[in-house]
C-alpha atoms as a PDB file:
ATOM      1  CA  UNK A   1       6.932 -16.834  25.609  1.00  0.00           C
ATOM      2  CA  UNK A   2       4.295 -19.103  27.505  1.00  0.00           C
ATOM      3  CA  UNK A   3       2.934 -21.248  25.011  1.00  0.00           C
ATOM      4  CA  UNK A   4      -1.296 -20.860  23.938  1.00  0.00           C
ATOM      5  CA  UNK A   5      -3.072 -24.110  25.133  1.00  0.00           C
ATOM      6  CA  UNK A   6      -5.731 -22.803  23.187  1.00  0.00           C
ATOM      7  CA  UNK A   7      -4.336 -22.336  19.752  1.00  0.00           C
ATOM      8  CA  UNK A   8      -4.390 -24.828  17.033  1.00  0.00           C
ATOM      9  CA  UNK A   9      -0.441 -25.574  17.060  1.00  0.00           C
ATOM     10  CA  UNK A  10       0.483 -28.141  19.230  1.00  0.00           C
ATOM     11  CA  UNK A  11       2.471 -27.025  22.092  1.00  0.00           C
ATOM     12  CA  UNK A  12       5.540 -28.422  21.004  1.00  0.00           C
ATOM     13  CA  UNK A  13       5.147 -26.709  17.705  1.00  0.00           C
ATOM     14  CA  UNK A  14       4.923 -22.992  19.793  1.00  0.00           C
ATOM     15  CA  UNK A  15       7.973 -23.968  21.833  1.00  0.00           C
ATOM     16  CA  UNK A  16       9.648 -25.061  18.662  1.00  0.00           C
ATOM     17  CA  UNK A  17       9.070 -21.623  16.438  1.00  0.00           C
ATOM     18  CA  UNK A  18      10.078 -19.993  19.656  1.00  0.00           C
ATOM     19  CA  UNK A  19      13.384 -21.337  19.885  1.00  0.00           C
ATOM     20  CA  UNK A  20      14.273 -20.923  16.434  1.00  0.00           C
ATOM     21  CA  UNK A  21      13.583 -17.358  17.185  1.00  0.00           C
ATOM     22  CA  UNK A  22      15.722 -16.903  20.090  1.00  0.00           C
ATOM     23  CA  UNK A  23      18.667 -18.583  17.921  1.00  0.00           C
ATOM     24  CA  UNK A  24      18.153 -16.229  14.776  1.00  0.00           C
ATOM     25  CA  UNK A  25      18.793 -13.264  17.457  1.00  0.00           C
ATOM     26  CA  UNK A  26      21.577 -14.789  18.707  1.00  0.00           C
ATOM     27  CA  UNK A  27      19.996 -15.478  22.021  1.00  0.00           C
ATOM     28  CA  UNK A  28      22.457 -18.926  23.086  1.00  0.00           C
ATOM     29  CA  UNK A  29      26.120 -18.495  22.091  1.00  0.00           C
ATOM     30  CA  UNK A  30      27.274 -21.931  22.602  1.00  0.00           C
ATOM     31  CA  UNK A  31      25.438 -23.896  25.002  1.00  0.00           C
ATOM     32  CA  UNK A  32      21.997 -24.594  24.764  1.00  0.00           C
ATOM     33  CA  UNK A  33      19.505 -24.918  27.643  1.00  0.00           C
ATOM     34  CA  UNK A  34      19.000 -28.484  29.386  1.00  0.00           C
ATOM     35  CA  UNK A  35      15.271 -29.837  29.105  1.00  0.00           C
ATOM     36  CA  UNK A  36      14.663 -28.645  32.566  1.00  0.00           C
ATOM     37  CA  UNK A  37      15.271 -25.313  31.839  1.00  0.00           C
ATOM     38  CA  UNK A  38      13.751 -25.020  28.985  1.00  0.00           C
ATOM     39  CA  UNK A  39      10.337 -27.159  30.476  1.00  0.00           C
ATOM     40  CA  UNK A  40      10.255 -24.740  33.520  1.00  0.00           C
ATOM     41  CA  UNK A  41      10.444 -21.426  31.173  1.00  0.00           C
ATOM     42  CA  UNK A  42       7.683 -22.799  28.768  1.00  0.00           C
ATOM     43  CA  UNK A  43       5.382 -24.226  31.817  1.00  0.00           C
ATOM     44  CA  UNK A  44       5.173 -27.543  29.616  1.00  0.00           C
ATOM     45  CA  UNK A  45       5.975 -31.282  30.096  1.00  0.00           C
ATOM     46  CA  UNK A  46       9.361 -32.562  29.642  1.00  0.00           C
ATOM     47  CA  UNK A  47       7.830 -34.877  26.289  1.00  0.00           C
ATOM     48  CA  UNK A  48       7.102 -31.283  24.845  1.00  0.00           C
ATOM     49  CA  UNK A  49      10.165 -29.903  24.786  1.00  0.00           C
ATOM     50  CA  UNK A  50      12.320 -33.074  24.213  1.00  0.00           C
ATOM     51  CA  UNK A  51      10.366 -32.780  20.701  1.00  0.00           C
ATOM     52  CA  UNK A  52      11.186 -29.562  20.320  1.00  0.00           C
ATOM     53  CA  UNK A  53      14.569 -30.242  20.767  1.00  0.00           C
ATOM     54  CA  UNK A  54      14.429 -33.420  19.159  1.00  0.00           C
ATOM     55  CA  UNK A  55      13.748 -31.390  16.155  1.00  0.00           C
ATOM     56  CA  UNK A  56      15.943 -28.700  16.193  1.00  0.00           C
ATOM     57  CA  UNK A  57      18.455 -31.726  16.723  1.00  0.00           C
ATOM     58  CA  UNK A  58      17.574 -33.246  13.015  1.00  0.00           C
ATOM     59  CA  UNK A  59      17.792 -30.141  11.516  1.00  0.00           C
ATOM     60  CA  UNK A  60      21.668 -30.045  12.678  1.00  0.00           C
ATOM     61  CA  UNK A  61      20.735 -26.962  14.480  1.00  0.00           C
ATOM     62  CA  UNK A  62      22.251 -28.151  17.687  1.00  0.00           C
ATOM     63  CA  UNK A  63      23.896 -31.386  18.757  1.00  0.00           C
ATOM     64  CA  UNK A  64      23.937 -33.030  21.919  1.00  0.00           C
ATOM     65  CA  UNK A  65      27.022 -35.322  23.340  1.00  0.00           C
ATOM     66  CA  UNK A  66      26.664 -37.351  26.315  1.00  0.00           C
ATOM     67  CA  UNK A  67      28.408 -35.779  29.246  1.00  0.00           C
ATOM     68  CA  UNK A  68      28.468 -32.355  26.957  1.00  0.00           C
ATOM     69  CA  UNK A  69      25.398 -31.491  27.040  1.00  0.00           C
ATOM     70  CA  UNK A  70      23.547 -30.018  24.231  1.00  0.00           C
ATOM     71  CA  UNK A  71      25.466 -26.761  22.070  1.00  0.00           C
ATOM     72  CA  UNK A  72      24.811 -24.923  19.144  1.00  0.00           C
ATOM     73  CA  UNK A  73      25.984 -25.979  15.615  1.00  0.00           C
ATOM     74  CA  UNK A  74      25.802 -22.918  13.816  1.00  0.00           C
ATOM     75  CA  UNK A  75      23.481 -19.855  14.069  1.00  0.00           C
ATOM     76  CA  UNK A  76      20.848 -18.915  12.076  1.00  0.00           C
ATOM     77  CA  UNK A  77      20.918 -16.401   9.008  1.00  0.00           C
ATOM     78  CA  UNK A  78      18.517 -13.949   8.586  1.00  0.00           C
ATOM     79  CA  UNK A  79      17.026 -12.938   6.002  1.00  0.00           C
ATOM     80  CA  UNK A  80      14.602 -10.297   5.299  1.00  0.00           C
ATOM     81  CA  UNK A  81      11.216 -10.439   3.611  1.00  0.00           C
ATOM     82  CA  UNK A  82       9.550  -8.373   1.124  1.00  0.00           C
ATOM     83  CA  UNK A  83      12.516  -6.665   0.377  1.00  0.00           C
ATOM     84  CA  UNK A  84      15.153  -7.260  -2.544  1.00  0.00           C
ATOM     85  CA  UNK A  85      18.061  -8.863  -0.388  1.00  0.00           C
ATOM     86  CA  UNK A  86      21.588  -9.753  -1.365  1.00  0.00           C
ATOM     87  CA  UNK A  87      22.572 -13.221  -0.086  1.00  0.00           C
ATOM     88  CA  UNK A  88      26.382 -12.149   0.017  1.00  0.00           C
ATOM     89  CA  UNK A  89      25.627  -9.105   1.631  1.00  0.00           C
ATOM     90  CA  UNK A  90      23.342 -10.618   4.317  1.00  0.00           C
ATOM     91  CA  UNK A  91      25.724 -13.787   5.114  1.00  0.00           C
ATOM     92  CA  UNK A  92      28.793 -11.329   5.326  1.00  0.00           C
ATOM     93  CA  UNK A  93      27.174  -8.613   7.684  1.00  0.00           C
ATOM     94  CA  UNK A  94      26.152 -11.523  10.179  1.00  0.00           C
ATOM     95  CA  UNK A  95      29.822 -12.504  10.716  1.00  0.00           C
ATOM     96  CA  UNK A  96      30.324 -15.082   8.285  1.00  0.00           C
ATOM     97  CA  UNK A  97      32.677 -15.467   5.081  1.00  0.00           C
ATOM     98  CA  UNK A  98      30.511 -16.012   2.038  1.00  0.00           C
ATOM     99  CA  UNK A  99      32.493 -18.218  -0.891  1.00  0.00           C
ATOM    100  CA  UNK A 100      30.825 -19.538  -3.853  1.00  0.00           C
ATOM    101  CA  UNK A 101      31.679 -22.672  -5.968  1.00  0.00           C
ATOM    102  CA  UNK A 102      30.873 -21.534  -9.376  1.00  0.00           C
ATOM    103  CA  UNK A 103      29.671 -24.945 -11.088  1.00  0.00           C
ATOM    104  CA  UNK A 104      28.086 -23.453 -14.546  1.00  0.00           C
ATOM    105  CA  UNK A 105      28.497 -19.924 -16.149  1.00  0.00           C
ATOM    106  CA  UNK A 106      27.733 -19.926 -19.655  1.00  0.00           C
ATOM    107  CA  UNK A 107      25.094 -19.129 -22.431  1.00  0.00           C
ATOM    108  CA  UNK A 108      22.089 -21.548 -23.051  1.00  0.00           C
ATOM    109  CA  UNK A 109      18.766 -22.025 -24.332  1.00  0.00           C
ATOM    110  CA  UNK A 110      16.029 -22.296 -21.957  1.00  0.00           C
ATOM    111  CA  UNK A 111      12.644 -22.319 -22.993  1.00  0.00           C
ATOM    112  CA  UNK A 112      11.256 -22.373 -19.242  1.00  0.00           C
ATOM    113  CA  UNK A 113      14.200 -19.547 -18.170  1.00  0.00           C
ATOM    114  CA  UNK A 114      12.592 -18.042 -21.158  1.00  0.00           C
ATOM    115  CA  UNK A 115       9.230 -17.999 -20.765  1.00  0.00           C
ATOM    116  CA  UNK A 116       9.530 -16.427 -16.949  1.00  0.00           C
ATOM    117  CA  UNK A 117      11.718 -13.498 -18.298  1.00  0.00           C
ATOM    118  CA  UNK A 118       9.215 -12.643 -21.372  1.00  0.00           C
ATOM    119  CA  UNK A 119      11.291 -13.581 -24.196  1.00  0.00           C
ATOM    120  CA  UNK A 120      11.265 -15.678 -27.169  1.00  0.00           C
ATOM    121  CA  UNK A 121      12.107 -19.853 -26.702  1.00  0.00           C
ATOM    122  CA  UNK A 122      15.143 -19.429 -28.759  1.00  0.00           C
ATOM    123  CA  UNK A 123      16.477 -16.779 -26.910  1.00  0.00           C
ATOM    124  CA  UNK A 124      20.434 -17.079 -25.477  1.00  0.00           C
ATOM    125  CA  UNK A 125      20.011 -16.758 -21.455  1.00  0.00           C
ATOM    126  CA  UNK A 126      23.133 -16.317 -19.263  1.00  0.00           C
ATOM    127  CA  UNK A 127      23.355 -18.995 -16.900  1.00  0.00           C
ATOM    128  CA  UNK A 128      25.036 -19.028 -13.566  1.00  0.00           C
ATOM    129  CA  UNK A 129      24.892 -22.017 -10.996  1.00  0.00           C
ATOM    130  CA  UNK A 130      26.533 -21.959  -7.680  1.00  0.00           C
ATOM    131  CA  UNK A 131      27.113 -23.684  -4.563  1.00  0.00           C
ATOM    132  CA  UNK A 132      26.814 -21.107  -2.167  1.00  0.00           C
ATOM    133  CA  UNK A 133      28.943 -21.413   1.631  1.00  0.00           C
ATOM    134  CA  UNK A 134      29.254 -19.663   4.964  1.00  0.00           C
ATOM    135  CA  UNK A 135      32.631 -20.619   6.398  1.00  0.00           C
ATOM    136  CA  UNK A 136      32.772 -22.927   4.121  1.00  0.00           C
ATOM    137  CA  UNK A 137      30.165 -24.790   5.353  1.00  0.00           C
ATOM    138  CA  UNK A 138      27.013 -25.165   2.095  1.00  0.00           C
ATOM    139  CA  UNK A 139      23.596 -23.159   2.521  1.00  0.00           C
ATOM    140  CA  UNK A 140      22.644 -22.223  -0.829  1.00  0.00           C
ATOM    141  CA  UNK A 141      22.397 -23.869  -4.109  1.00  0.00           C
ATOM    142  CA  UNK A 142      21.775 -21.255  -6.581  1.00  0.00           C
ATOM    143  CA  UNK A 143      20.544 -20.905 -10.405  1.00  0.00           C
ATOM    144  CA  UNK A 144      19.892 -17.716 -12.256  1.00  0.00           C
ATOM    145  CA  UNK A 145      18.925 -17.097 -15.886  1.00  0.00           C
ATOM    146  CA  UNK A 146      19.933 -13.427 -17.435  1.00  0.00           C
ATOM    147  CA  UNK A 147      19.055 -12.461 -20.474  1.00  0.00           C
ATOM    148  CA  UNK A 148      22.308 -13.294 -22.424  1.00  0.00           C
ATOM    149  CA  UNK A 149      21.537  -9.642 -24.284  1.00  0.00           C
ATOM    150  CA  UNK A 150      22.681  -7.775 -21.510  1.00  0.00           C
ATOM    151  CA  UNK A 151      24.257 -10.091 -19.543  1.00  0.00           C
ATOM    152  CA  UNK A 152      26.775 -10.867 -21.390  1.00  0.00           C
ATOM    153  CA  UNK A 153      29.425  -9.563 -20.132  1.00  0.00           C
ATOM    154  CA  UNK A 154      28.896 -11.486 -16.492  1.00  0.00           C
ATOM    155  CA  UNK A 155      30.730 -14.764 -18.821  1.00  0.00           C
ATOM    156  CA  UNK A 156      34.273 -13.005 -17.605  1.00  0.00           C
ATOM    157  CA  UNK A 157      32.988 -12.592 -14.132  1.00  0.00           C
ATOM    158  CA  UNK A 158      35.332 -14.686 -11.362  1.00  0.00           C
ATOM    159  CA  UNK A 159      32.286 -15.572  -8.797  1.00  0.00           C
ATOM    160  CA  UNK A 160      33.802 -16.835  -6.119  1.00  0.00           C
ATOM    161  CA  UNK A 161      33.952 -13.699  -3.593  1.00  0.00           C
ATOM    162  CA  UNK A 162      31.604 -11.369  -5.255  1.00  0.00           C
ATOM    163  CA  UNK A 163      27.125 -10.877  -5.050  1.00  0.00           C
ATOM    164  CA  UNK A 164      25.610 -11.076  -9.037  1.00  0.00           C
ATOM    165  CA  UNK A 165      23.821  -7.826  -8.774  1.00  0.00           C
ATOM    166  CA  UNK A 166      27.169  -5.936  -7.750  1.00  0.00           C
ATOM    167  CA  UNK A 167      28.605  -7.455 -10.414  1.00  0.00           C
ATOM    168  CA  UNK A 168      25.404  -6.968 -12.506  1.00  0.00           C
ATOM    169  CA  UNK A 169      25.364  -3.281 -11.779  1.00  0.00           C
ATOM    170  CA  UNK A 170      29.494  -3.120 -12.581  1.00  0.00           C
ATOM    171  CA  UNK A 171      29.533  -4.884 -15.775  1.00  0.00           C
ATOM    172  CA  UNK A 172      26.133  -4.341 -17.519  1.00  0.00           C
ATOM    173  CA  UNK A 173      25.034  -1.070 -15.902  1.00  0.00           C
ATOM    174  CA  UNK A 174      21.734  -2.659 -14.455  1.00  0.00           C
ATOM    175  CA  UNK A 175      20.121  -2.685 -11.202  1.00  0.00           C
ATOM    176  CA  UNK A 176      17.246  -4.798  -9.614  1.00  0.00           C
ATOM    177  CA  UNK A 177      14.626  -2.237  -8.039  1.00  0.00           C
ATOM    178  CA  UNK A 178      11.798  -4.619  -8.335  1.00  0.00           C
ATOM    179  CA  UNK A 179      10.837  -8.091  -8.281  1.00  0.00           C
ATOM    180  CA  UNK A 180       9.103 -10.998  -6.424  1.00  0.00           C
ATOM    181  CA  UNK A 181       9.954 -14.244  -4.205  1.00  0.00           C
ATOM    182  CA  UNK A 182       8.655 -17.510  -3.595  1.00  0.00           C
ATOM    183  CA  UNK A 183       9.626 -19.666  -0.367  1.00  0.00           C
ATOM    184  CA  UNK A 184       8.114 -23.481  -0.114  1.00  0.00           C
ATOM    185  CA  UNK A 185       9.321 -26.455   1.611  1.00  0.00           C
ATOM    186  CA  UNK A 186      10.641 -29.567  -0.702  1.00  0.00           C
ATOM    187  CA  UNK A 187      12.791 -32.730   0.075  1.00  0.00           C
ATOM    188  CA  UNK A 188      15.759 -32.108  -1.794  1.00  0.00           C
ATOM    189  CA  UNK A 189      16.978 -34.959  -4.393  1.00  0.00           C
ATOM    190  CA  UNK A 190      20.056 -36.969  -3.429  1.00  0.00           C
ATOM    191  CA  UNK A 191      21.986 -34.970  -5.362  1.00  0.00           C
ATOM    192  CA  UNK A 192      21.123 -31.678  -3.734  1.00  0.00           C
ATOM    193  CA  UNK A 193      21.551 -33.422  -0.380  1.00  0.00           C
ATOM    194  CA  UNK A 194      24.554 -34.103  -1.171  1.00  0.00           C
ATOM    195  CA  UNK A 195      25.968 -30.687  -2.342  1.00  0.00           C
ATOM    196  CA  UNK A 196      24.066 -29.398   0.577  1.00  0.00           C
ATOM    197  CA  UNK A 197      25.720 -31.510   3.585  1.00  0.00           C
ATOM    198  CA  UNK A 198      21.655 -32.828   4.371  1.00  0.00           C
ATOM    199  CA  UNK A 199      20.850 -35.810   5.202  1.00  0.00           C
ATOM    200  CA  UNK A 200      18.008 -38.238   3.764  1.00  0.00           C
ATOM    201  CA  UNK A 201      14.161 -36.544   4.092  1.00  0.00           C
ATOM    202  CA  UNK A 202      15.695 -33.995   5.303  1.00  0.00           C
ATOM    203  CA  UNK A 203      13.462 -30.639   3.720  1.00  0.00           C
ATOM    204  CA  UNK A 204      14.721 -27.730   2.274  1.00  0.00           C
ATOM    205  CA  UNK A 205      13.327 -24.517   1.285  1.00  0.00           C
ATOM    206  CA  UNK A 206      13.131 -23.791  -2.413  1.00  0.00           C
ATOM    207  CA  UNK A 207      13.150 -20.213  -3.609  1.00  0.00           C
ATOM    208  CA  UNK A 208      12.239 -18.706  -6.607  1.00  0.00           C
ATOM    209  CA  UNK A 209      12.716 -14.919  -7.736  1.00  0.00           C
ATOM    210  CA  UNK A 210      11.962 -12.832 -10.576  1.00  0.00           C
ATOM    211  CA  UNK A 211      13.310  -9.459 -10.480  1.00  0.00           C
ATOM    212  CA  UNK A 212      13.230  -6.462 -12.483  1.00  0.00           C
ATOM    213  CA  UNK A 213      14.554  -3.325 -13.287  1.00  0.00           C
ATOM    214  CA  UNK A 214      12.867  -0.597 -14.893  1.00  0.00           C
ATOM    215  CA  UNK A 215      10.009  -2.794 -15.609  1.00  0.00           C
ATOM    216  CA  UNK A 216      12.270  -5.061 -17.523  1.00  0.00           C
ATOM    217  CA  UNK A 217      12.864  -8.507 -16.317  1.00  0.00           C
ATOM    218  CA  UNK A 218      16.717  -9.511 -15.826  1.00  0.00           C
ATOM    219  CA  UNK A 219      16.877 -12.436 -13.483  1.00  0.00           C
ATOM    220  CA  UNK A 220      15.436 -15.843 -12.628  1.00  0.00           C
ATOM    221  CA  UNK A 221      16.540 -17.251  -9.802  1.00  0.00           C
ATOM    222  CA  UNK A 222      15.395 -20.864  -8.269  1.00  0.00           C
ATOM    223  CA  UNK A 223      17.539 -22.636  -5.886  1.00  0.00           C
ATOM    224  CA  UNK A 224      17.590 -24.550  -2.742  1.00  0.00           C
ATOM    225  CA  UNK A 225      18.066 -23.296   1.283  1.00  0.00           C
ATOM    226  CA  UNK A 226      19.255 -25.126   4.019  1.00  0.00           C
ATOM    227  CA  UNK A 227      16.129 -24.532   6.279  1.00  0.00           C
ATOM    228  CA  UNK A 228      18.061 -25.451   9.062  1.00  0.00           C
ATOM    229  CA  UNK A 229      20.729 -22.415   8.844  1.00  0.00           C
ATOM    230  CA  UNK A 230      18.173 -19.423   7.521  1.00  0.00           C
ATOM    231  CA  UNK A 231      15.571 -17.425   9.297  1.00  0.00           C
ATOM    232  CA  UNK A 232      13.147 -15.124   6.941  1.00  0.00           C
ATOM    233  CA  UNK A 233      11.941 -12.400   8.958  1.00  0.00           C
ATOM    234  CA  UNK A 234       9.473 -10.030   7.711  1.00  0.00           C
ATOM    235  CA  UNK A 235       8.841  -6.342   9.763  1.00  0.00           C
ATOM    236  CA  UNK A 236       6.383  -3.427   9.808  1.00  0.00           C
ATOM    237  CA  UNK A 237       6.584  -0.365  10.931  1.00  0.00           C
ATOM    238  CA  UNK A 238       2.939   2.025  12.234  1.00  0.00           C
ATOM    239  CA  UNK A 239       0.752   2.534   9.531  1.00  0.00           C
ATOM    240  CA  UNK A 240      -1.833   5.053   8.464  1.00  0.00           C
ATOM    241  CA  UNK A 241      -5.380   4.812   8.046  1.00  0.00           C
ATOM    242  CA  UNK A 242      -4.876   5.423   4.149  1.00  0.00           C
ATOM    243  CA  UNK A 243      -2.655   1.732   4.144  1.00  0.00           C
ATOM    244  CA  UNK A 244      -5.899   0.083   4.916  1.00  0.00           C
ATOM    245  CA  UNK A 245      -5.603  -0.208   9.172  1.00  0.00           C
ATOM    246  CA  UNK A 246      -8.375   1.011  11.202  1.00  0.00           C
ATOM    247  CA  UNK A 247      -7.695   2.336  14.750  1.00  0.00           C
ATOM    248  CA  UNK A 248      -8.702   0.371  17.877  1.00  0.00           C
ATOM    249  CA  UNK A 249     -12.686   0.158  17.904  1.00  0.00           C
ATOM    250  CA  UNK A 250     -12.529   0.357  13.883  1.00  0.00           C
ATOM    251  CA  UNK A 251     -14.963  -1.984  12.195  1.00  0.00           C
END
């Protein structure tokens, strides 16, 4: 990718996104190209690309040693958009263990929780909070709220090695088909930094999902990413006129 000179993003910016998307395909196992390399593939100055770098460096994406040179920390998860994901399913498939520290399962009262899933103040919610980890190392702090009607039975769930909508599916015979996601950038409080391993003004990426099945909604999730170990990759197949694309020379 040659960066745009003529696009809005500064050029360190381009280089940056770039780079984040050759590590979310696995592209440097390891070592990480020098400044030098990397200013004679973009065709940009050497200040360019050491703030690229110096970027990816805060995020504890890679780390640099003198007389090591510069490696990668850990690689990047992806994670699909517009589609109803599992997190367990998605860290385990790319390579890693997935554990969770379970730090609250138990019924409450919720008037927000509540108010998302369409019931009354009052109502009893499920709630389940854990610290999520890829080989043992912590990219996920997660909340959901579950209507305690049919959720119930999630109370005797063990958590640790196991994704809530398996276990959603196993123990209350329901199943997410529909739902919708939120992604924005926050700084995380100290106390989420320091569940998370981040350091001070360090962002995150807050997420927050409401999902559904058979019209009904069952969860409410919010929680916090580690921006520096996720990718969210969204991808389209050809469409047909009748999906609202024209062909070339359309007006």
């Amino acid at each position: 990718m040659i960066p745009d000179r003529n696009s809005p993003l500064p050029l360190w910016a381009q280089v940056l996104s770039d780079l984040r998307a050759r590590l979310a395909r696995g592209e440097f196992t390891g070592r990480f190209p020098g400044d030098e390399e990397l200013r004679k593939a973009y065709g940009v100055s050497r200040h360019t690309v050491r703030e690229a770098v110096r970027r990816l460096q805060a995020e504890g994406v890679i780390e640099r040693g003198r007389g090591r040179g510069t490696f990668v920390t850990g690689a990047l998860i992806e994670q699909p958009l517009g589609a109803l994901y599992s997190l367990f399913r998605s860290v385990e498939a790319q390579g890693y263990v997935q554990r969770s520290v379970v730090r609250h399962l138990e019924e409450r009262r919720d008037e927000e929780a509540a108010k998302v899933l369409g019931l009354a103040p009052d109502e009893p919610l499920v709630y389940l909070e854990r610290l999520r980890l890829a080989d043992d190392q912590p990219i996920v702090l997660d909340c959901s709220w579950l209507p305690a009607t049919l959720a119930r039975p999630l109370l005797k769930a063990d958590f640790t090695r196991t994704a809530l909508y398996h276990e959603l599916q196993a123990q209350c015979g329901v199943w997410p088909d529909a739902g919708w996601e939120r992604l924005r950038p926050v700084l995380p409080t100290a106390e989420q930094r320091d569940l998370l391993g981040l350091a001070a003004r360090t962002p995150a990426l807050a997420i927050e999902r409401r999902a559904t099945s058979q019209g009904t909604p069952v969860e409410w999730r919010h929680g916090l990413v580690r921006a520096d170990r996720f990718s969210y990759v969204a991808r389209w197949a050809s469409q047909d006129r009748g999906a609202g694309f024209e062909p070339a020379g359309g007006q």
